[in-house]
Each structure stands twice: as C-alpha cells, then as structure tokens.
C-alpha atoms as a PDB file:
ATOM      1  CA  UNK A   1     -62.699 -11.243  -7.394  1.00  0.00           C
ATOM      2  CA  UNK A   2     -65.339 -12.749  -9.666  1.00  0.00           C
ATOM      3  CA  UNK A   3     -69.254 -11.687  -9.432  1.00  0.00           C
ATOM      4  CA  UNK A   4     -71.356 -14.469  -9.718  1.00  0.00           C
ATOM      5  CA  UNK A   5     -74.263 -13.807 -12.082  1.00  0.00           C
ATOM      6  CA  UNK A   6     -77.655 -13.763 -10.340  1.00  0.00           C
ATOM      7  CA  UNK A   7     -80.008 -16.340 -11.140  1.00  0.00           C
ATOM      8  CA  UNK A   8     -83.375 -15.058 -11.713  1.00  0.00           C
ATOM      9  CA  UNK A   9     -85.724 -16.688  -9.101  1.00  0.00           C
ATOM     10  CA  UNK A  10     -88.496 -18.067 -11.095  1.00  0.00           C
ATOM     11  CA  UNK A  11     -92.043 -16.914  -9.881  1.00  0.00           C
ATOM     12  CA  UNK A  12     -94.175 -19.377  -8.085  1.00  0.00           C
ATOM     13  CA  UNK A  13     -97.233 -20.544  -9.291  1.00  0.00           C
ATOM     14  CA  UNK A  14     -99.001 -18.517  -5.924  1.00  0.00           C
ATOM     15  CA  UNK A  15     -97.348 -15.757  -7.652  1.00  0.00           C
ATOM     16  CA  UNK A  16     -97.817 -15.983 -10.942  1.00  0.00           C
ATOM     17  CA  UNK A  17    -101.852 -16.391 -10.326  1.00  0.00           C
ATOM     18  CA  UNK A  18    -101.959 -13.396  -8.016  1.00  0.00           C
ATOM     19  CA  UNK A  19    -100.464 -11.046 -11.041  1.00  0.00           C
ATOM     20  CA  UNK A  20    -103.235 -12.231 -13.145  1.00  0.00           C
ATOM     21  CA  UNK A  21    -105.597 -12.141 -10.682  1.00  0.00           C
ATOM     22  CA  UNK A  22    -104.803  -8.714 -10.441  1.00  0.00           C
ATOM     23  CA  UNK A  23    -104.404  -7.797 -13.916  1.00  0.00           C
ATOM     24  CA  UNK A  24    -108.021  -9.453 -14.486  1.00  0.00           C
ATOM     25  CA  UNK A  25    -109.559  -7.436 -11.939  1.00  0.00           C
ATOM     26  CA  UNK A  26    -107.777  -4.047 -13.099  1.00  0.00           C
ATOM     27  CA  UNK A  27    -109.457  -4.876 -16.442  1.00  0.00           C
ATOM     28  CA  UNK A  28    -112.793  -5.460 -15.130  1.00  0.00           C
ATOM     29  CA  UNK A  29    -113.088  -2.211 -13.042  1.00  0.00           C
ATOM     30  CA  UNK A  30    -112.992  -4.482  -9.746  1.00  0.00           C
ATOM     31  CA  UNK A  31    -109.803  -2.781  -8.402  1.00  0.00           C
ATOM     32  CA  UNK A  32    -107.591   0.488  -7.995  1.00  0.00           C
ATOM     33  CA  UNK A  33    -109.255   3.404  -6.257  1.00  0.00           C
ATOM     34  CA  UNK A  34    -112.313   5.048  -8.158  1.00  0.00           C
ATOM     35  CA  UNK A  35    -112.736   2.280 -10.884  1.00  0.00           C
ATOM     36  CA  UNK A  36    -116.141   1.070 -11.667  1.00  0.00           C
ATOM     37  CA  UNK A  37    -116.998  -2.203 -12.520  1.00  0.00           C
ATOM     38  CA  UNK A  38    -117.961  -3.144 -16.001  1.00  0.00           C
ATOM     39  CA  UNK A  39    -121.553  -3.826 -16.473  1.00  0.00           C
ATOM     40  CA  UNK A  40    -122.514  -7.555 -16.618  1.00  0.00           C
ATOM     41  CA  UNK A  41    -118.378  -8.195 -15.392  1.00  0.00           C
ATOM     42  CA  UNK A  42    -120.243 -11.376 -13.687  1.00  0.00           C
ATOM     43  CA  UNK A  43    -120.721 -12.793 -16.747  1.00  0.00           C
ATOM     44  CA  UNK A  44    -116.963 -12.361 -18.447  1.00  0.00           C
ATOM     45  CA  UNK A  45    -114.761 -15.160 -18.810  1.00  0.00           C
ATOM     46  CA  UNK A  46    -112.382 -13.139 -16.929  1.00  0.00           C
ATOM     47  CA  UNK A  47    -114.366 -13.569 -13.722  1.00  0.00           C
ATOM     48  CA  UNK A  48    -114.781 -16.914 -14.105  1.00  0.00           C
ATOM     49  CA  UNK A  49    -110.958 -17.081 -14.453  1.00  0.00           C
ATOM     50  CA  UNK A  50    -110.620 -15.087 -11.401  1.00  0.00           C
ATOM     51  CA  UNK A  51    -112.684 -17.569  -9.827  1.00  0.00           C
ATOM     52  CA  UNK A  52    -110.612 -20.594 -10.616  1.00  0.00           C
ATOM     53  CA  UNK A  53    -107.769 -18.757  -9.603  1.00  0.00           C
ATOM     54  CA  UNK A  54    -109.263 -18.254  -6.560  1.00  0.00           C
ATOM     55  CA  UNK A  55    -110.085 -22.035  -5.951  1.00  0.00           C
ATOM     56  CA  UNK A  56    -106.588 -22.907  -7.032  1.00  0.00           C
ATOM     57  CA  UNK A  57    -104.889 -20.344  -4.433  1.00  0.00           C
ATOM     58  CA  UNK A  58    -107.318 -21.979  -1.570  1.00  0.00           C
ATOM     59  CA  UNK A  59    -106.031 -24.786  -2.298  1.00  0.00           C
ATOM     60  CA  UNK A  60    -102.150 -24.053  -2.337  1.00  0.00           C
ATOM     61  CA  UNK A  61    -102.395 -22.080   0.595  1.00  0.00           C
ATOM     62  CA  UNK A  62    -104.328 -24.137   3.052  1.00  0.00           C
END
C-alpha cells in the first residue's frame, strides 16, 4: 500500500489577514493578557493596516 503525500491546504485570504491582524496587534500592545498599548499606536501604520484588514474581512464575510 502506497501513502499518498498530503497536499498542504493553502491558507485563505480570511486567514491569512487574521494572522496579521494578530501579529499587528501583538506588536502594538493591543492584545495578549497584561500588554499595554504603545503610546500614540493610533497613529502607526500598523493600525491603519489593521484597519484595512478589518474593512477587507467585513467584506468577505458578509
């Protein structure tokens, strides 16, 4: 008997913007237990990227 190799399930696109959703708001203090923001984190071009993100998920998801 022969094992078929797995394929590797490419992430989707809902995924992929969650993980950097995440990893933007891990960098920015916004998330995990205890954290504190960083000052003036409004003003980062990470948060505006977690903003888009956030736009682009509304829109796949409604």
């Amino acid at each position: 008997m022969t094992d078929k190799p797995e394929l590797k399930k490419e992430p989707s696109e809902v995924e992929k913007l969650v993980k950097e959703k995440v990893s933007l708001a891990k960098k920015l203090g916004l998330m995990e237990r205890g954290s504190k923001p960083v000052e003036g984190y409004e003003k980062t071009d990470e948060y505006k990227r977690i903003a888009e993100i956030d736009l682009r998920l509304w829109e796949l998801i409604k």
